[in-house]
PDB file of N, CA and C in Angstrom:
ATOM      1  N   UNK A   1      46.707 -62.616 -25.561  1.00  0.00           N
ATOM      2  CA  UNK A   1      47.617 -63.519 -24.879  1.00  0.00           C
ATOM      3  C   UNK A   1      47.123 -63.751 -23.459  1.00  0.00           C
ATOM      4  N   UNK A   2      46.718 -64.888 -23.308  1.00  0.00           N
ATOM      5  CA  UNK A   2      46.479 -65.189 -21.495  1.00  0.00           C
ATOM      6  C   UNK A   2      47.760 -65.725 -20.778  1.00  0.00           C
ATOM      7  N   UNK A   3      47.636 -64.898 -19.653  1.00  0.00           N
ATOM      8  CA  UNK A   3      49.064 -64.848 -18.758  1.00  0.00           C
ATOM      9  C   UNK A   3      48.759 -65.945 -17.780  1.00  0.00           C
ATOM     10  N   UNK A   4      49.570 -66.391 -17.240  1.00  0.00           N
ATOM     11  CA  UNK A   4      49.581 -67.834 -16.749  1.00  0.00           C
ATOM     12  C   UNK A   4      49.453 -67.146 -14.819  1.00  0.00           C
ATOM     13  N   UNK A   5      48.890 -68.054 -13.751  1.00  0.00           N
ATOM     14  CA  UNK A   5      49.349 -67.257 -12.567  1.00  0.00           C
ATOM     15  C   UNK A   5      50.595 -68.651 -12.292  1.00  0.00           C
ATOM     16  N   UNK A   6      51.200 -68.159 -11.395  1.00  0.00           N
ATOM     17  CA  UNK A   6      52.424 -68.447 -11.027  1.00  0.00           C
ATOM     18  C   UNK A   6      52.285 -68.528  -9.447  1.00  0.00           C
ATOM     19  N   UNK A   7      51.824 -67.897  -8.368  1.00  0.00           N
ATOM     20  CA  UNK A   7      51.890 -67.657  -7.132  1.00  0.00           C
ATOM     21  C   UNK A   7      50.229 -67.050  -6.554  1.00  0.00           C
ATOM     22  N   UNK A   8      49.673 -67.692  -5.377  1.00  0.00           N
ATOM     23  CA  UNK A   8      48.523 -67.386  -4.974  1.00  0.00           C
ATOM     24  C   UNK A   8      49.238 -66.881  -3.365  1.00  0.00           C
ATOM     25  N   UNK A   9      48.048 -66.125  -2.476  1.00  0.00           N
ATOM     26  CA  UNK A   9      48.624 -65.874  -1.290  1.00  0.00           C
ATOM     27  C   UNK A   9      47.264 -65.731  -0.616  1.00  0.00           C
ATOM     28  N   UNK A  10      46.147 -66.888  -0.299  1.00  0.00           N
ATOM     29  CA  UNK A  10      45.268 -66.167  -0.070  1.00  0.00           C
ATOM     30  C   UNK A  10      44.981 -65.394   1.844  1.00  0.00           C
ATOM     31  N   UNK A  11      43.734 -64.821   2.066  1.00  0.00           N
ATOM     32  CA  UNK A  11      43.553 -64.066   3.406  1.00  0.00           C
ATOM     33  C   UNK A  11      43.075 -64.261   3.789  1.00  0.00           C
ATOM     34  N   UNK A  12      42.785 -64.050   5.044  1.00  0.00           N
ATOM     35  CA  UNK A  12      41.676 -64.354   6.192  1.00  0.00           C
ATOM     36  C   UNK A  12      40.387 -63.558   5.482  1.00  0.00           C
ATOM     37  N   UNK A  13      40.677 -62.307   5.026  1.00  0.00           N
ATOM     38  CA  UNK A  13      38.762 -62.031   4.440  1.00  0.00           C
ATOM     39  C   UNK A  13      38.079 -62.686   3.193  1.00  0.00           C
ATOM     40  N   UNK A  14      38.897 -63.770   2.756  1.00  0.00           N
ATOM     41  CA  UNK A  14      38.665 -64.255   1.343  1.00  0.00           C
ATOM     42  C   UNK A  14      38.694 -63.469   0.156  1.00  0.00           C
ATOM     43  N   UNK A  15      39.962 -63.010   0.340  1.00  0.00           N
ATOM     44  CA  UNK A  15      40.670 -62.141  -0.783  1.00  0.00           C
ATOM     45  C   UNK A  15      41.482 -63.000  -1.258  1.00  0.00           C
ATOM     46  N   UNK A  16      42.366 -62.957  -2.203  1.00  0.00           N
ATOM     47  CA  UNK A  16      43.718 -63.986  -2.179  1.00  0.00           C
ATOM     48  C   UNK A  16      44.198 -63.020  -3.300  1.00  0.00           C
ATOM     49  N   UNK A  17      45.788 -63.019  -3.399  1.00  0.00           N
ATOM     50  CA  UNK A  17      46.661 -62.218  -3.837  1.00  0.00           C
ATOM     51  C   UNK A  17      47.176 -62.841  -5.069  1.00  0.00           C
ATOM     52  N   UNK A  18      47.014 -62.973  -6.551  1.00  0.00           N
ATOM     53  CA  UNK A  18      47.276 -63.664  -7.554  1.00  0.00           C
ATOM     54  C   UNK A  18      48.773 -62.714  -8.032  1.00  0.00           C
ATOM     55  N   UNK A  19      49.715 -63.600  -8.023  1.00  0.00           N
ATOM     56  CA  UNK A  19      50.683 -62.912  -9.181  1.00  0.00           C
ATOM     57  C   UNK A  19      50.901 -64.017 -10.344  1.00  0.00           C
ATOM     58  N   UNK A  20      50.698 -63.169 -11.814  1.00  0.00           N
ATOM     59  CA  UNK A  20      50.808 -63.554 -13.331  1.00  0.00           C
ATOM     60  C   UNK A  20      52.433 -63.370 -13.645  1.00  0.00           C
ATOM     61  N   UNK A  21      52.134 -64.173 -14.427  1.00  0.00           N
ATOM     62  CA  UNK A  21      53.735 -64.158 -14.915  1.00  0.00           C
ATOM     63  C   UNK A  21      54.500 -62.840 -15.695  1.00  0.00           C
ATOM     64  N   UNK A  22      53.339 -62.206 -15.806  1.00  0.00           N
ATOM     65  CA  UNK A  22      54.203 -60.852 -16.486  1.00  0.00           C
ATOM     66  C   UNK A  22      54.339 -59.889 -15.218  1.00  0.00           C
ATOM     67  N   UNK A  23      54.187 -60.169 -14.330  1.00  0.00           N
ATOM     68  CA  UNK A  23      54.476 -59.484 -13.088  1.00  0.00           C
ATOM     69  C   UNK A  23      53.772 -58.764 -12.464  1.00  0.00           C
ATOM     70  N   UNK A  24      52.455 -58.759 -13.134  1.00  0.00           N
ATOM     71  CA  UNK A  24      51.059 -57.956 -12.490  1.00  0.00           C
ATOM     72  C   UNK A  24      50.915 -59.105 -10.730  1.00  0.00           C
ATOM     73  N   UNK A  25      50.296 -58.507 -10.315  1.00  0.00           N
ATOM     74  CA  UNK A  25      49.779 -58.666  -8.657  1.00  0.00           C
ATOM     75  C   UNK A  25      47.972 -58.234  -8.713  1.00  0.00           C
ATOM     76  N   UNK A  26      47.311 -59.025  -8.635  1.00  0.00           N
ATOM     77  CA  UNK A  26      46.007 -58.795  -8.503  1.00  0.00           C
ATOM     78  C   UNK A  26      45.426 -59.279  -7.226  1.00  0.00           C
ATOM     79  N   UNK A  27      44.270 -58.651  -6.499  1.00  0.00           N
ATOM     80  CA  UNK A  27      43.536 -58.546  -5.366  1.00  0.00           C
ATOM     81  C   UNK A  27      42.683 -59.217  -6.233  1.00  0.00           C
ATOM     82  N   UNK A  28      42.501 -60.342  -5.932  1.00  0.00           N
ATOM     83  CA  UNK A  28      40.797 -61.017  -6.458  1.00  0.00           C
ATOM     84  C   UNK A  28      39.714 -61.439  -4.993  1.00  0.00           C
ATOM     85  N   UNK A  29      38.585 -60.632  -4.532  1.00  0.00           N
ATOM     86  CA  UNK A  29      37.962 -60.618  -3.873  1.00  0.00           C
ATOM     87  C   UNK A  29      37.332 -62.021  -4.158  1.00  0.00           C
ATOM     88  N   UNK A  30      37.121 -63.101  -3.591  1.00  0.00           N
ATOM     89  CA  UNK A  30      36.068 -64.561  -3.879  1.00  0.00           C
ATOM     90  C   UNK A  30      35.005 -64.731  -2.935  1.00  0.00           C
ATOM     91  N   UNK A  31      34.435 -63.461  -2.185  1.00  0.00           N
ATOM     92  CA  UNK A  31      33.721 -63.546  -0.933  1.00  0.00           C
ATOM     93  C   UNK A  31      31.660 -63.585  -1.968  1.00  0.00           C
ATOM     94  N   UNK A  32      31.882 -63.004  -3.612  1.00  0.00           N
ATOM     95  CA  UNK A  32      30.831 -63.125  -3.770  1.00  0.00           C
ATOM     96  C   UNK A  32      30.443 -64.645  -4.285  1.00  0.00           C
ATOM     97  N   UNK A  33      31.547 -65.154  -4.542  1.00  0.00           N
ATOM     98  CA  UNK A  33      30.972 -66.332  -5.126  1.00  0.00           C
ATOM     99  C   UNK A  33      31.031 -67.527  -4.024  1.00  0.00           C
ATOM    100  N   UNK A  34      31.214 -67.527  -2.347  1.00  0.00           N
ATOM    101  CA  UNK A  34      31.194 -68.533  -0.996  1.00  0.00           C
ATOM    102  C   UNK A  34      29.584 -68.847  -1.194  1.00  0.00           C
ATOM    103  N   UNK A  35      29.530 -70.128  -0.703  1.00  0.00           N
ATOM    104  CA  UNK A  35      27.775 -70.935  -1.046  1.00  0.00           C
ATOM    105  C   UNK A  35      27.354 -70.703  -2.054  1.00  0.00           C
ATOM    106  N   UNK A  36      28.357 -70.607  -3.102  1.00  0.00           N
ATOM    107  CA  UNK A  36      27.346 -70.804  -4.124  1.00  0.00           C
ATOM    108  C   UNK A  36      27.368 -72.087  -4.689  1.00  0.00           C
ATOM    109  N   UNK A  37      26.980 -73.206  -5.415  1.00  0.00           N
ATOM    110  CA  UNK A  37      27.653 -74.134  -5.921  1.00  0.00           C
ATOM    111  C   UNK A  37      28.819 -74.533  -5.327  1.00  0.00           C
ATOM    112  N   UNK A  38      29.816 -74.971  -6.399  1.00  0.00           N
ATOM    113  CA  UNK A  38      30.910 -75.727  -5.598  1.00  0.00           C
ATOM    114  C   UNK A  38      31.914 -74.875  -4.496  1.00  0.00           C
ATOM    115  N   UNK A  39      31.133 -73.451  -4.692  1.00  0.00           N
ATOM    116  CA  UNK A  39      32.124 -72.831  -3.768  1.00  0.00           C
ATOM    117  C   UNK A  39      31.860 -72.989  -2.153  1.00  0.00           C
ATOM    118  N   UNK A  40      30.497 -73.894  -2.211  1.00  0.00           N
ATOM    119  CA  UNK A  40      30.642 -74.197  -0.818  1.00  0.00           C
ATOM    120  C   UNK A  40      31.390 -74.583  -0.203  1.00  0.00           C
ATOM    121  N   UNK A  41      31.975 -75.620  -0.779  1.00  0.00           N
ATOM    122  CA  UNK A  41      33.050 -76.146   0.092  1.00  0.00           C
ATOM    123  C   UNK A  41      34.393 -75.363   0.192  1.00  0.00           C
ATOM    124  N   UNK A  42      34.482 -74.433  -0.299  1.00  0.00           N
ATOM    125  CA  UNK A  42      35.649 -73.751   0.612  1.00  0.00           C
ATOM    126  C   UNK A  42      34.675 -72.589   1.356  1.00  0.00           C
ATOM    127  N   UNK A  43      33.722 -72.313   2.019  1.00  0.00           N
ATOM    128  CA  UNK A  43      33.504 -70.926   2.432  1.00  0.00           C
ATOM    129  C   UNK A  43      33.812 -71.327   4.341  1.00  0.00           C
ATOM    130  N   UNK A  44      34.115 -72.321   4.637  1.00  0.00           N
ATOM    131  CA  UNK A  44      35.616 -72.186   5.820  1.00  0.00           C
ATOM    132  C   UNK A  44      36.438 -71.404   5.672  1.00  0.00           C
ATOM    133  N   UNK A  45      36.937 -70.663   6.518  1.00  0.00           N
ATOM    134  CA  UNK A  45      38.589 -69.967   6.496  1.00  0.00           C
ATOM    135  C   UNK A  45      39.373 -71.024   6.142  1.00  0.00           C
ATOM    136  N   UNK A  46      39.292 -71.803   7.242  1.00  0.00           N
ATOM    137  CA  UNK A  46      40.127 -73.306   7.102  1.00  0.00           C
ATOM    138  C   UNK A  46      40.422 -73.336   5.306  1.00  0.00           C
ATOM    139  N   UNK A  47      39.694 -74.028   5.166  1.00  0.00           N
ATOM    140  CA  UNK A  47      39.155 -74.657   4.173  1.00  0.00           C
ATOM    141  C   UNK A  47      39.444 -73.928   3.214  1.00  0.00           C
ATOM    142  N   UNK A  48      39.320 -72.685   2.562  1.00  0.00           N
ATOM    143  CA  UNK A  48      39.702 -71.452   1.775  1.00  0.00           C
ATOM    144  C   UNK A  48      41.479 -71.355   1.685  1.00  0.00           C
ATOM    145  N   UNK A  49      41.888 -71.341   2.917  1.00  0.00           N
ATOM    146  CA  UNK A  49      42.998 -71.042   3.051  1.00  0.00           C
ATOM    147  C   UNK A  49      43.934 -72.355   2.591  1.00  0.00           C
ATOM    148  N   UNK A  50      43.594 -73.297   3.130  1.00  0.00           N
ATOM    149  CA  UNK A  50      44.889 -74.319   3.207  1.00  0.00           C
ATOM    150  C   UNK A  50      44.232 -75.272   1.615  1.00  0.00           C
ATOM    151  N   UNK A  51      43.884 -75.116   1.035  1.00  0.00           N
ATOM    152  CA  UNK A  51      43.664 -75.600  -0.365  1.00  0.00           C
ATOM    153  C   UNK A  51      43.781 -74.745  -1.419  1.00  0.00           C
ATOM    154  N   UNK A  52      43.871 -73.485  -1.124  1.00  0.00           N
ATOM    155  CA  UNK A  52      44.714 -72.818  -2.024  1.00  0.00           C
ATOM    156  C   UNK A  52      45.436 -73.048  -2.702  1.00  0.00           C
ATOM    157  N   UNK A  53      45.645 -73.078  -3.774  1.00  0.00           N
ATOM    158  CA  UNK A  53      46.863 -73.046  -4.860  1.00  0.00           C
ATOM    159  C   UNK A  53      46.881 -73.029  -5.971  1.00  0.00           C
ATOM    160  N   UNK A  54      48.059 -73.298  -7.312  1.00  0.00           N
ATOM    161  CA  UNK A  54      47.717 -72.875  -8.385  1.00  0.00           C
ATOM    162  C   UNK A  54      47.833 -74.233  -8.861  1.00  0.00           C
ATOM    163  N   UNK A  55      46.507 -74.343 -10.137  1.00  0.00           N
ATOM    164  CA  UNK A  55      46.654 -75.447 -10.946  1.00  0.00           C
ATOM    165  C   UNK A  55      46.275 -75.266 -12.044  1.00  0.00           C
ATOM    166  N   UNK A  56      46.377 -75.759 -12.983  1.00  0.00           N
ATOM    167  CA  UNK A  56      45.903 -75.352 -14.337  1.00  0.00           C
ATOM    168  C   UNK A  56      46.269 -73.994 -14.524  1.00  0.00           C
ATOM    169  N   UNK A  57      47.327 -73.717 -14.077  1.00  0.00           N
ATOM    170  CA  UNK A  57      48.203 -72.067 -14.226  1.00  0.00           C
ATOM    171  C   UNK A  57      47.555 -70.805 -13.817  1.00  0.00           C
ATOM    172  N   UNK A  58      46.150 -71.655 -13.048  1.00  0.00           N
ATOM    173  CA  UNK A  58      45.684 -70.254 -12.666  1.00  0.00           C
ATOM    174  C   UNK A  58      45.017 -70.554 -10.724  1.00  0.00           C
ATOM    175  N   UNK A  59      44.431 -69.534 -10.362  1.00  0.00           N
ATOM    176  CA  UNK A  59      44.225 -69.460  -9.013  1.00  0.00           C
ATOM    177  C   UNK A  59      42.956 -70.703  -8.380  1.00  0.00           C
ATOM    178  N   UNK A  60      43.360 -71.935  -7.560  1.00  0.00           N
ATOM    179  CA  UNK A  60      42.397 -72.918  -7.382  1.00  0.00           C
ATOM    180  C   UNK A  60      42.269 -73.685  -6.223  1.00  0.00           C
ATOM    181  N   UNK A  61      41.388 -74.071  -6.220  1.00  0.00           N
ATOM    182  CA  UNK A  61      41.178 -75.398  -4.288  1.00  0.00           C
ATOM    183  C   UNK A  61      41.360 -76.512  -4.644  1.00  0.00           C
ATOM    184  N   UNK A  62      42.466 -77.162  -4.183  1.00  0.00           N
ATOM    185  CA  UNK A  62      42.514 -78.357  -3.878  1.00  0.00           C
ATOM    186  C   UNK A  62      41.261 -79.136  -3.307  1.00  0.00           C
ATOM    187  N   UNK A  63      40.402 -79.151  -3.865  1.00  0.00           N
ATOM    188  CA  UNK A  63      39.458 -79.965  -2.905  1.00  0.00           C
ATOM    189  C   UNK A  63      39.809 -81.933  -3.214  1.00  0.00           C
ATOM    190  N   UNK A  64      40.102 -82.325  -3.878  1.00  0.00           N
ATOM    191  CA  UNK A  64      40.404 -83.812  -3.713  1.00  0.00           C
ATOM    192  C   UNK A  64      41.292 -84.460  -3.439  1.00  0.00           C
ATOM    193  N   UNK A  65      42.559 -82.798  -2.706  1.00  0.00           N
ATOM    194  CA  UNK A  65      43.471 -83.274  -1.681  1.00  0.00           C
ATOM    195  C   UNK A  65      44.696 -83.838  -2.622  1.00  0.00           C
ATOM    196  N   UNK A  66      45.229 -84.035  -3.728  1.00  0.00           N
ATOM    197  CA  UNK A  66      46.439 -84.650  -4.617  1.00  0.00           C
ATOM    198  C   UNK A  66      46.487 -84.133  -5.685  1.00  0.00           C
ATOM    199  N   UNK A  67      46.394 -82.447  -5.358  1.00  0.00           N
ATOM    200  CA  UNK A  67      46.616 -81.674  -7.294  1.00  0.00           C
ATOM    201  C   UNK A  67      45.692 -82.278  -8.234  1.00  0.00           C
ATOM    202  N   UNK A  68      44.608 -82.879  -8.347  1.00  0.00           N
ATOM    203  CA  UNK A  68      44.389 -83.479  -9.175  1.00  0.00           C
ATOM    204  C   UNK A  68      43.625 -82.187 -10.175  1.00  0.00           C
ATOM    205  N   UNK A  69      44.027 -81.817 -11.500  1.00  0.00           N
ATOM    206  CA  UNK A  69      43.148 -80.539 -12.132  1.00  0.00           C
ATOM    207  C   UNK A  69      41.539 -80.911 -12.542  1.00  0.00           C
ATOM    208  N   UNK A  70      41.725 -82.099 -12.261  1.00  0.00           N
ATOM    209  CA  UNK A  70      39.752 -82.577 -12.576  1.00  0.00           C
ATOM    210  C   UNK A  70      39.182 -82.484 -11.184  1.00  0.00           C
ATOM    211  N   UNK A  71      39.753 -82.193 -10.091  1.00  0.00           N
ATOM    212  CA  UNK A  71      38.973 -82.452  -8.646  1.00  0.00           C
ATOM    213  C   UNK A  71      39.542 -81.113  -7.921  1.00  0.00           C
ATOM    214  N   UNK A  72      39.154 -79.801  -8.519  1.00  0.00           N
ATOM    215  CA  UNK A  72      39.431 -78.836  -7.989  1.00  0.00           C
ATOM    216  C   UNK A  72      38.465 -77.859  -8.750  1.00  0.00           C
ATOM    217  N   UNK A  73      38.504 -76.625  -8.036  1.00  0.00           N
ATOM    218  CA  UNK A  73      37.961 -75.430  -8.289  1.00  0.00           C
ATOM    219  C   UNK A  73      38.905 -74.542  -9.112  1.00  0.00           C
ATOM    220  N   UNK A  74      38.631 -74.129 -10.039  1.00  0.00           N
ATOM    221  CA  UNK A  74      39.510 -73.042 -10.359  1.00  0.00           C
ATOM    222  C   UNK A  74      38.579 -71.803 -10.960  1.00  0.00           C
ATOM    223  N   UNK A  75      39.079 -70.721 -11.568  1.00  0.00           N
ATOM    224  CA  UNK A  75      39.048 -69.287 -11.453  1.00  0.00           C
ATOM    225  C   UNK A  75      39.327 -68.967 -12.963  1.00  0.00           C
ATOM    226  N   UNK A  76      38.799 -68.830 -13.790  1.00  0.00           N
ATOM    227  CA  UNK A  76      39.659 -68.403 -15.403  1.00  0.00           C
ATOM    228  C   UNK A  76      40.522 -67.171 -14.927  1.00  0.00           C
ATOM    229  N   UNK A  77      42.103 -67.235 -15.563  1.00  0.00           N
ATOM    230  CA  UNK A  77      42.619 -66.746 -15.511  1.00  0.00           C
ATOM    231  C   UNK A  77      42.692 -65.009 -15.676  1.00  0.00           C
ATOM    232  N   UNK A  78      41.491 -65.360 -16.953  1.00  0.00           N
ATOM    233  CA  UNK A  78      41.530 -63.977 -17.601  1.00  0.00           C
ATOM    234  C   UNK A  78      40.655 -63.516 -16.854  1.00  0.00           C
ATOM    235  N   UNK A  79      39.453 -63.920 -16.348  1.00  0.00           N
ATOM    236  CA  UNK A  79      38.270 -63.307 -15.404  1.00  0.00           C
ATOM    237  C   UNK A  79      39.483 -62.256 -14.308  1.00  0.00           C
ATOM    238  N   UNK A  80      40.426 -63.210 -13.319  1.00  0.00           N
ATOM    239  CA  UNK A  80      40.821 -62.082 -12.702  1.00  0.00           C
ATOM    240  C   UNK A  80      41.713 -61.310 -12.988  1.00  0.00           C
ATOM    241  N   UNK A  81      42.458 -61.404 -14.287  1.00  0.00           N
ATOM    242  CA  UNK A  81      43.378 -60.444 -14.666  1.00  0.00           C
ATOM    243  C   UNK A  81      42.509 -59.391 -15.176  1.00  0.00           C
ATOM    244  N   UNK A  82      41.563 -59.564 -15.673  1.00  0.00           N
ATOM    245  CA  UNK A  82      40.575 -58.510 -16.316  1.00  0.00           C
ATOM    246  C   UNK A  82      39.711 -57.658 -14.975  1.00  0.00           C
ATOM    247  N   UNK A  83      39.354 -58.133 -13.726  1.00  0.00           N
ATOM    248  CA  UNK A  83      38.196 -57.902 -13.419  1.00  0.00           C
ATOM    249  C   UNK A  83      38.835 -57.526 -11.947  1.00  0.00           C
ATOM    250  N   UNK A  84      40.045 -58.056 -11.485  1.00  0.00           N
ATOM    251  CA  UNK A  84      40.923 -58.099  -9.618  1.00  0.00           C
ATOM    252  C   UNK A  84      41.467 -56.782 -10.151  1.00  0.00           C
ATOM    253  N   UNK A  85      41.663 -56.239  -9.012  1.00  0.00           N
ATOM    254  CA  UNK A  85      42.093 -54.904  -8.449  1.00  0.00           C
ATOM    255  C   UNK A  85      43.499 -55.290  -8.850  1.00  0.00           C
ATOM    256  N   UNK A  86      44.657 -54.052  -9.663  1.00  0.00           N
ATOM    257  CA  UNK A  86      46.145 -54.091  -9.037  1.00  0.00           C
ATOM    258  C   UNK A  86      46.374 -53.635  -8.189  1.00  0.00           C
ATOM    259  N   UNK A  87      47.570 -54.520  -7.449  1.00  0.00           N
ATOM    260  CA  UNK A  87      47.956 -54.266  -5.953  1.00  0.00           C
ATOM    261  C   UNK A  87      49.312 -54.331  -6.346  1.00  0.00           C
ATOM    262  N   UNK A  88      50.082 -53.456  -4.904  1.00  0.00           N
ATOM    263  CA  UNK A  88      51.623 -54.140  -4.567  1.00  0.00           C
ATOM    264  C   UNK A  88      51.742 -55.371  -4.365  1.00  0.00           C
ATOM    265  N   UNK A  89      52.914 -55.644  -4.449  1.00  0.00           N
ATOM    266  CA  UNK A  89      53.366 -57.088  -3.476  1.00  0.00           C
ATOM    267  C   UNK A  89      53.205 -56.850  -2.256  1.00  0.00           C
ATOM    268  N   UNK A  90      52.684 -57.974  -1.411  1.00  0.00           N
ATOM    269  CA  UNK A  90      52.363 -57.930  -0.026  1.00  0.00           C
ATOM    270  C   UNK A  90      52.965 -58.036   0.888  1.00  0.00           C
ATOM    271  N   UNK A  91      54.005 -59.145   0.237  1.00  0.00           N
ATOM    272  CA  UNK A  91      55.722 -59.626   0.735  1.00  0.00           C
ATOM    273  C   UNK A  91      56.548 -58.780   0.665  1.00  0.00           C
ATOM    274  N   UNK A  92      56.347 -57.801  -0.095  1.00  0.00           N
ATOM    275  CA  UNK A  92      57.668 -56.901  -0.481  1.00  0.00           C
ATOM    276  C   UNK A  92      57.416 -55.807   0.583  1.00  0.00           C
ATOM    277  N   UNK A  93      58.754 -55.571   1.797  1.00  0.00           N
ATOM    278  CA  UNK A  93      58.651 -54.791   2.328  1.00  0.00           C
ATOM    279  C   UNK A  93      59.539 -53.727   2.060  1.00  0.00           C
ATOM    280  N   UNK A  94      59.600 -52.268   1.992  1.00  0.00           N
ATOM    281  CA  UNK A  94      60.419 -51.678   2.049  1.00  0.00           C
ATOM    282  C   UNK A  94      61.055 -50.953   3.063  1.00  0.00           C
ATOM    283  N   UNK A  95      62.423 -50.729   2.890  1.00  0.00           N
ATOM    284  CA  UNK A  95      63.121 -50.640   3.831  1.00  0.00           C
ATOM    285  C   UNK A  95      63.234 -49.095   4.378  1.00  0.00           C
TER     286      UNK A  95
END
């Protein structure tokens, strides 16, 4: 069964924080794949950060600026549910 992501959060070190719909939280590091191919164009902070988001149900860059799922980068889902670190929630503070 492939789990869908639902929520991205990415970071200033080019980490970004994936949560799946079954409630896992994964650390997916993307610092090895910056200049490579199309990942050039996000290896800006800028650029990394503010095109972030989810499309095609899983973790991706806006690069053509209007959601479009043919003009973006994305991530197979299962690559980082299989392969990203589990983490806490990052948001979740306790009291």
């Amino acid at each position: 069964m492939m789990n869908n992501v639902i929520q991205v959060l990415p970071q200033k070190d080019f980490t970004v924080y994936v949560y799946f719909d079954d409630g896992k939280i994964k650390l997916y590091d993307v610092k090895p794949l910056l200049g490579r191919g199309v990942f050039h164009s996000i290896s800006d902070i800028d650029s990394f950060i503010n095109k972030c988001t989810v499309i095609n149900n899983t973790l991706a860059w806006d690069i053509g600026g209007n959601l479009d799922p043919y003009k973006c980068i994305d991530i197979d889902p299962v690559q980082i549910y299989e392969t990203a670190k589990d983490v806490k929630d990052p948001l979740y503070q306790s009291a």
